[in-house]
Protein backbone atom coordinates (compact mmCIF):
# COMPACT_ATOMS: atom_id res chain seq x y z
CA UNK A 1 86.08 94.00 83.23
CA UNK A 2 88.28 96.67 84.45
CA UNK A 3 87.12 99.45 82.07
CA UNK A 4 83.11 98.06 82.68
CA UNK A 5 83.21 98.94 85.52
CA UNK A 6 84.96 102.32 85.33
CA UNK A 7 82.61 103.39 83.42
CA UNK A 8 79.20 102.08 85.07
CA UNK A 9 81.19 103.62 88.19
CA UNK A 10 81.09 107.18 86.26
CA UNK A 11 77.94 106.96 85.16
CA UNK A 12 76.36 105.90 88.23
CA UNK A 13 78.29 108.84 89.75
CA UNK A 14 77.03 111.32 87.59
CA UNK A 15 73.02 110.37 88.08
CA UNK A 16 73.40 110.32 91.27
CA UNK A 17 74.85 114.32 90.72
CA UNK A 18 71.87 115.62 89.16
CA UNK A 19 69.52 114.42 92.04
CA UNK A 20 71.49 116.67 94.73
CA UNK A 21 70.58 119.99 95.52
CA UNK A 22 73.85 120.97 94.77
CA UNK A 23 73.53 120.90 91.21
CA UNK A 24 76.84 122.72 90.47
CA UNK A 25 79.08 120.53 92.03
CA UNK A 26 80.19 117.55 89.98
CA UNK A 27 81.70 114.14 90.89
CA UNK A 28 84.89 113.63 88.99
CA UNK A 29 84.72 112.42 85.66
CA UNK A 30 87.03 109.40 86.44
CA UNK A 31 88.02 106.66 88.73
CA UNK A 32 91.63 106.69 90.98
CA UNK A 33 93.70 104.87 88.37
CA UNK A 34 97.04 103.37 89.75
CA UNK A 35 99.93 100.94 89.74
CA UNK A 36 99.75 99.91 93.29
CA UNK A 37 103.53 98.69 93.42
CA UNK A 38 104.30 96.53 96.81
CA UNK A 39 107.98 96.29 97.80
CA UNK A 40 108.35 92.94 100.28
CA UNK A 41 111.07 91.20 102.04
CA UNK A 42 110.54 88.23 103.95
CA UNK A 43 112.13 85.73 106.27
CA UNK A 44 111.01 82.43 106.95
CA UNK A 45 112.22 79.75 109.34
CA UNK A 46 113.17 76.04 108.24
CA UNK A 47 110.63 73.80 107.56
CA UNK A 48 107.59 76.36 107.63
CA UNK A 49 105.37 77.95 105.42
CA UNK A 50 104.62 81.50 106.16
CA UNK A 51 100.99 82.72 105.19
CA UNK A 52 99.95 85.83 107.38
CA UNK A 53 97.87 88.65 106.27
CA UNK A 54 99.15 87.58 102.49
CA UNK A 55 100.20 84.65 100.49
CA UNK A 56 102.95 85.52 98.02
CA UNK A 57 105.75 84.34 100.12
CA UNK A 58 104.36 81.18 100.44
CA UNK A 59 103.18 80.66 96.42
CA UNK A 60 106.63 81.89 95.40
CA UNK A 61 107.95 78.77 97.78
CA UNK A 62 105.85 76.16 96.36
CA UNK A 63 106.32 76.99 93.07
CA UNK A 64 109.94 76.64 92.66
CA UNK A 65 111.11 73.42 92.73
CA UNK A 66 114.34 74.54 94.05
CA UNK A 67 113.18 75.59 97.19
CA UNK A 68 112.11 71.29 98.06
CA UNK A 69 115.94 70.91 98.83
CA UNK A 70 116.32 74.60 100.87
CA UNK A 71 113.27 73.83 103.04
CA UNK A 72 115.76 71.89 105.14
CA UNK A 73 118.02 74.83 105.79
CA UNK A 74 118.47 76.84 108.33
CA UNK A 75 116.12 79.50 106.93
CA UNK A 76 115.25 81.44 103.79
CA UNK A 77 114.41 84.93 102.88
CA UNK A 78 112.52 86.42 99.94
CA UNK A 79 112.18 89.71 97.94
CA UNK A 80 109.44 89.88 95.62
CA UNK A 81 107.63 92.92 93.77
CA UNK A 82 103.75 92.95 93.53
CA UNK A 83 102.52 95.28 90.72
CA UNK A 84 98.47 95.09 90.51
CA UNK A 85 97.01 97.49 88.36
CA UNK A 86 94.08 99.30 90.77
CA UNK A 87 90.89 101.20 89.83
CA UNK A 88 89.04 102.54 92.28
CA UNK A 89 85.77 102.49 90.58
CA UNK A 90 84.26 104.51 93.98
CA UNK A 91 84.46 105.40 97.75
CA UNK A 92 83.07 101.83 98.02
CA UNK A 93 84.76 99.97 95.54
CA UNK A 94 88.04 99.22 93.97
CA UNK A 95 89.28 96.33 92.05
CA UNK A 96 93.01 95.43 90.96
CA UNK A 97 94.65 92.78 88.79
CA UNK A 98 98.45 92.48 88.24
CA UNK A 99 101.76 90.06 88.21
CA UNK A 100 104.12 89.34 91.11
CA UNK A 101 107.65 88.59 91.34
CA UNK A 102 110.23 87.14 93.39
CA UNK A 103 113.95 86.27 94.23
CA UNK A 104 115.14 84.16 97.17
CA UNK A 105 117.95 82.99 99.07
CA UNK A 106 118.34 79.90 101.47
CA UNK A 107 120.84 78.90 103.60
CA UNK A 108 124.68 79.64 102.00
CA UNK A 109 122.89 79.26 98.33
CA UNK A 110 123.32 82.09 96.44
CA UNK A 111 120.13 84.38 95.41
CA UNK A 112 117.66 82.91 92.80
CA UNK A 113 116.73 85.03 89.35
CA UNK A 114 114.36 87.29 89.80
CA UNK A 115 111.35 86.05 87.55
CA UNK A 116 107.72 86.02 87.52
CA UNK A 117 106.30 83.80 89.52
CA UNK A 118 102.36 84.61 89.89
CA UNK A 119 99.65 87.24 88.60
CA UNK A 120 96.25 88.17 90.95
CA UNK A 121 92.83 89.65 90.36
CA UNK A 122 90.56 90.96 93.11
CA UNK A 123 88.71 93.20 94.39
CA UNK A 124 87.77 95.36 97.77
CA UNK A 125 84.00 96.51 98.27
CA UNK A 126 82.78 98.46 101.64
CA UNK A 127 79.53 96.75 102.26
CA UNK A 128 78.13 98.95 104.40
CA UNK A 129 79.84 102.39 105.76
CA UNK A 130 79.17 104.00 109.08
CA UNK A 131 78.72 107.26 107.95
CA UNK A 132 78.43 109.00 111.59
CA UNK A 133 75.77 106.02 112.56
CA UNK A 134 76.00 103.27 115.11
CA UNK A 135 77.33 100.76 113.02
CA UNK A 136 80.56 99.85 111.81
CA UNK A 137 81.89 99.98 108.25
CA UNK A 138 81.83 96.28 106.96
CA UNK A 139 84.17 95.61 104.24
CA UNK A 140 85.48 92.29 102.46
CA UNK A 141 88.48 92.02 100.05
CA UNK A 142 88.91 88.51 98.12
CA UNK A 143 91.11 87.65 95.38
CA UNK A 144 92.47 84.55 93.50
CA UNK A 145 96.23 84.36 92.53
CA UNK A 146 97.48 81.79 90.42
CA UNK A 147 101.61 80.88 89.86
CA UNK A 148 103.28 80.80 86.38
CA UNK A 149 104.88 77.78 86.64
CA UNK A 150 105.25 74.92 84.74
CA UNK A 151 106.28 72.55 87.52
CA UNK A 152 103.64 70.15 89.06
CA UNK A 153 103.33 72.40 92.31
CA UNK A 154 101.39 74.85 90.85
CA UNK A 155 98.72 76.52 93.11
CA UNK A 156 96.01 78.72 93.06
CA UNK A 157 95.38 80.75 96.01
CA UNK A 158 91.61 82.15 97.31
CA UNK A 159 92.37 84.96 100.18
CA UNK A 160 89.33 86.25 101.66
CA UNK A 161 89.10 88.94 104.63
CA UNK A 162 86.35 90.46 105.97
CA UNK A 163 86.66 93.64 108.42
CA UNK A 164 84.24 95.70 110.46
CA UNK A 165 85.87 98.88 111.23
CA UNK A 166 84.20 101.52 113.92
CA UNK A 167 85.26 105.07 113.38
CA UNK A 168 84.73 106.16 116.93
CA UNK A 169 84.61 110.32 115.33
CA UNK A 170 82.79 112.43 112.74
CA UNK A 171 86.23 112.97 110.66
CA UNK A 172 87.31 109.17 111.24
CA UNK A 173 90.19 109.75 112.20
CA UNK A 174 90.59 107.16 115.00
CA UNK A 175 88.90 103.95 115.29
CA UNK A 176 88.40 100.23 116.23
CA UNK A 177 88.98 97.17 113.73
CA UNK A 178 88.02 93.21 113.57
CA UNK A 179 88.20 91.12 111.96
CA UNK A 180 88.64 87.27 110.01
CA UNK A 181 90.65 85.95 107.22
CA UNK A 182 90.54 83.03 105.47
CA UNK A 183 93.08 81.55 102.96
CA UNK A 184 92.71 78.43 100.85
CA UNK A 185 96.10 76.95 98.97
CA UNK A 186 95.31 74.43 96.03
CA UNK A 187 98.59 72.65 94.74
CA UNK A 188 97.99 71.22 91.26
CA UNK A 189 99.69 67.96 92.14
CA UNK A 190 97.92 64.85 93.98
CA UNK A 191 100.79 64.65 95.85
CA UNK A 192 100.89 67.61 97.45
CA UNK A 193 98.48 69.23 100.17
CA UNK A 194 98.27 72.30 101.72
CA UNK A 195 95.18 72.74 104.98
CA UNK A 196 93.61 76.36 104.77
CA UNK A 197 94.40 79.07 107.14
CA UNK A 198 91.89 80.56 109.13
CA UNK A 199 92.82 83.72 110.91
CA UNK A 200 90.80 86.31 113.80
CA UNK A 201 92.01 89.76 115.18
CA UNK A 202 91.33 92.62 116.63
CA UNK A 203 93.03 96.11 116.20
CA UNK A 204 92.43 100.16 115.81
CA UNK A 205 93.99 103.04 113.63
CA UNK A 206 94.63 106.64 114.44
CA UNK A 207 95.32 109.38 112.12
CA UNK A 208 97.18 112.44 113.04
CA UNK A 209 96.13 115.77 111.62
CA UNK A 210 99.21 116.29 108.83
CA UNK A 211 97.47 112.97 107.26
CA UNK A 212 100.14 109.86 108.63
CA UNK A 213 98.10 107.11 110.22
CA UNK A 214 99.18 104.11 111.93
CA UNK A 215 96.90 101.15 111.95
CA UNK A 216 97.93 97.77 114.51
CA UNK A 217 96.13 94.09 114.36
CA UNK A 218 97.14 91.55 116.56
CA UNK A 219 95.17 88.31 116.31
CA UNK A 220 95.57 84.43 115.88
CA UNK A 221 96.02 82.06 112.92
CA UNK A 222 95.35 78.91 112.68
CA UNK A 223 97.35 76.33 110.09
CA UNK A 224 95.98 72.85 108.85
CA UNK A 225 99.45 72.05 107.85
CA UNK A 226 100.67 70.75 104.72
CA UNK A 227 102.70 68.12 103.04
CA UNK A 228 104.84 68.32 99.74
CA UNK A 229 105.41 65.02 97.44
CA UNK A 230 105.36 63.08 101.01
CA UNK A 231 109.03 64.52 101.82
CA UNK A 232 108.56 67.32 103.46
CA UNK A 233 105.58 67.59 105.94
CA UNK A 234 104.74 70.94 107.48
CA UNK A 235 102.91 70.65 110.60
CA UNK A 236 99.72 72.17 111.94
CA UNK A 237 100.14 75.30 114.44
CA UNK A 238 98.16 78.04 115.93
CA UNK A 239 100.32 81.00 116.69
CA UNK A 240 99.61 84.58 117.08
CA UNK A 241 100.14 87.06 114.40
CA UNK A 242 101.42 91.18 114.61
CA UNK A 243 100.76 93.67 111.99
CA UNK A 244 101.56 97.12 112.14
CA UNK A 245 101.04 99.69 109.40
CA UNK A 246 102.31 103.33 108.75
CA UNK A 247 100.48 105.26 105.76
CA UNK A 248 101.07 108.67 104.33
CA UNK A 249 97.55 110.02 103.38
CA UNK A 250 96.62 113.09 101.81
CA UNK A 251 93.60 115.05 101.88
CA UNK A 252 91.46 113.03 100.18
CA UNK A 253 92.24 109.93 102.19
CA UNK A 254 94.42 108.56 98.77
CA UNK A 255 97.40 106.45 99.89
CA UNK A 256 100.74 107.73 98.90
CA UNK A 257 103.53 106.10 100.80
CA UNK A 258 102.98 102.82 103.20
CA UNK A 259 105.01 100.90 105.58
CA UNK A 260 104.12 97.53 106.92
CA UNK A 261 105.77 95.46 109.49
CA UNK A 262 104.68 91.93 110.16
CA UNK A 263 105.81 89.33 112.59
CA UNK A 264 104.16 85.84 112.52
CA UNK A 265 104.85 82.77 114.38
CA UNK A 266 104.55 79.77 111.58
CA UNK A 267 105.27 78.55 114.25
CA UNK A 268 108.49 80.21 114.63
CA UNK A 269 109.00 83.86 114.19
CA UNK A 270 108.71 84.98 110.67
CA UNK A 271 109.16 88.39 109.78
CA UNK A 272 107.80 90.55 106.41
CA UNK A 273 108.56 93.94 105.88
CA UNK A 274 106.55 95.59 103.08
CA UNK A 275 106.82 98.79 101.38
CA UNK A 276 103.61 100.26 99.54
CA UNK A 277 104.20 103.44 96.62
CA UNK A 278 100.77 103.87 94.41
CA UNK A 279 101.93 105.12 91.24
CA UNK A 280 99.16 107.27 90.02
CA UNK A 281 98.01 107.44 86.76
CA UNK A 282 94.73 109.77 87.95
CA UNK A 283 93.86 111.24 91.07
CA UNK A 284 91.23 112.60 92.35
């Protein structure tokens, strides 16, 4: 699917080429191709599940049966490595697939093995980009991830966010951001439910001129709660959520170093530090 689309990316770029005016300038001949290689630790509170602007805290704690017994501890922390292989097919779409792993530690226990808990496929797509006009840039990223695991609480995960983001200059370089999440948890096991998360915010972003930019959301999520093998209920909440992002861009708007703080009340404070290095294969 990857390489399909690659190509009909390329292609498309090319016809599109020989209708400007500019005949000598020509798009390049292939798609950003990248290891987009996320660094996260994570803290979570006793008898919570943490979901937030991403899920792979809370699939790496349903799918290891360990964890049933450290739920009841004072709190556990996480350090887990996603590695999705990205293709951005064109300044409007991009679409990734990769693995994710994880160790944790709860309570006085010592570390877990690090191991491979989950893989992902996705995709991002700007629906419609502002351009210098009146409207905002409307853009939705979904993907499914699904645990390796053979124990019974196996899940697959559906994230879905959609974003309207109003560039309010010519360069974009400083803007305004909404937006609404929604994340859906299905647990292989009959006796095991998790409620989907539905989440709203608000935000902006500002880039200074020697390319950093720093983007902030601050919104509201709201939990369903869920319930494990009938032992260990987690209850409903709505809490507010913090996100704050630092990004190294260069010229070309390409990622190439991110920071990302997040703090969200599940319904205590849980707190997820990620660290974002794109390993590029090509360029452009």
């Amino acid at each position: 699917m990857l390489i399909s689309l690659c190509l009909s990316g390329a292609a498309l770029g090319k016809d599109d080429g020989d209708d400007e005016e500019d005949a000598g300038k020509k798009e390049p001949a292939l798609p950003n191709l990248y290891l987009d290689m996320r660094t996260i630790y994570s803290t979570v509170r006793a008898g919570s599940l943490s979901i937030g602007f991403s899920t792979p805290p809370l699939l790496s704690t349903l799918t290891n049966l360990s964890s049933l017994r450290t739920l009841t501890s004072p709190s556990s922390r996480s350090l887990s490595v996603d590695l999705p292989l990205t293709v951005d097919v064109n300044d409007r779409l991009s679409v990734y697939g990769g693995v994710s792993g994880a160790t944790s530690q709860a309570g006085t226990d010592p570390w877990t093995t690090f191991s491979i808990y989950a893989f992902t496929v996705g995709f991002q797509a700007d629906l419609y980009q502002q351009n210098g006009g009146m409207f905002p840039t409307i853009t939705v990223q979904s993907n499914a991830t699904r645990s390796i695991s053979d124990s019974p609480l196996a899940t697959t995960a559906y994230n879905t966010i959609l974003e309207a983001g109003y560039a309010l200059d010519a360069d974009e370089t400083r803007g305004l951001l909404a937006g609404m999440q929604y994340t859906r948890v299905l647990v292989d096991s009959p006796f095991a439910r998790v409620s989907p998360d539905i989440m709203g915010y608000v935000g902006g972003y500002y880039q200074w001129d020697n390319n950093w930019k720093f983007t902030g959301r601050v919104g509201v999520q709201s939990f369903g709660g869920a319930q494990i093998l009938n032992l260990t209920p987690f209850p409903a909440f709505t809490q507010p959520i913090l996100r704050l992002d630092l990004d190294r861009m260069d010229d070309d708007d390409n990622r190439l170093f991110g920071i990302t703080a997040q703090i969200a009340w599940a319904p205590k404070p849980s707190y997820q530090l990620t660290l974002r290095t794109p390993l590029y294969a090509i360029k452009n």
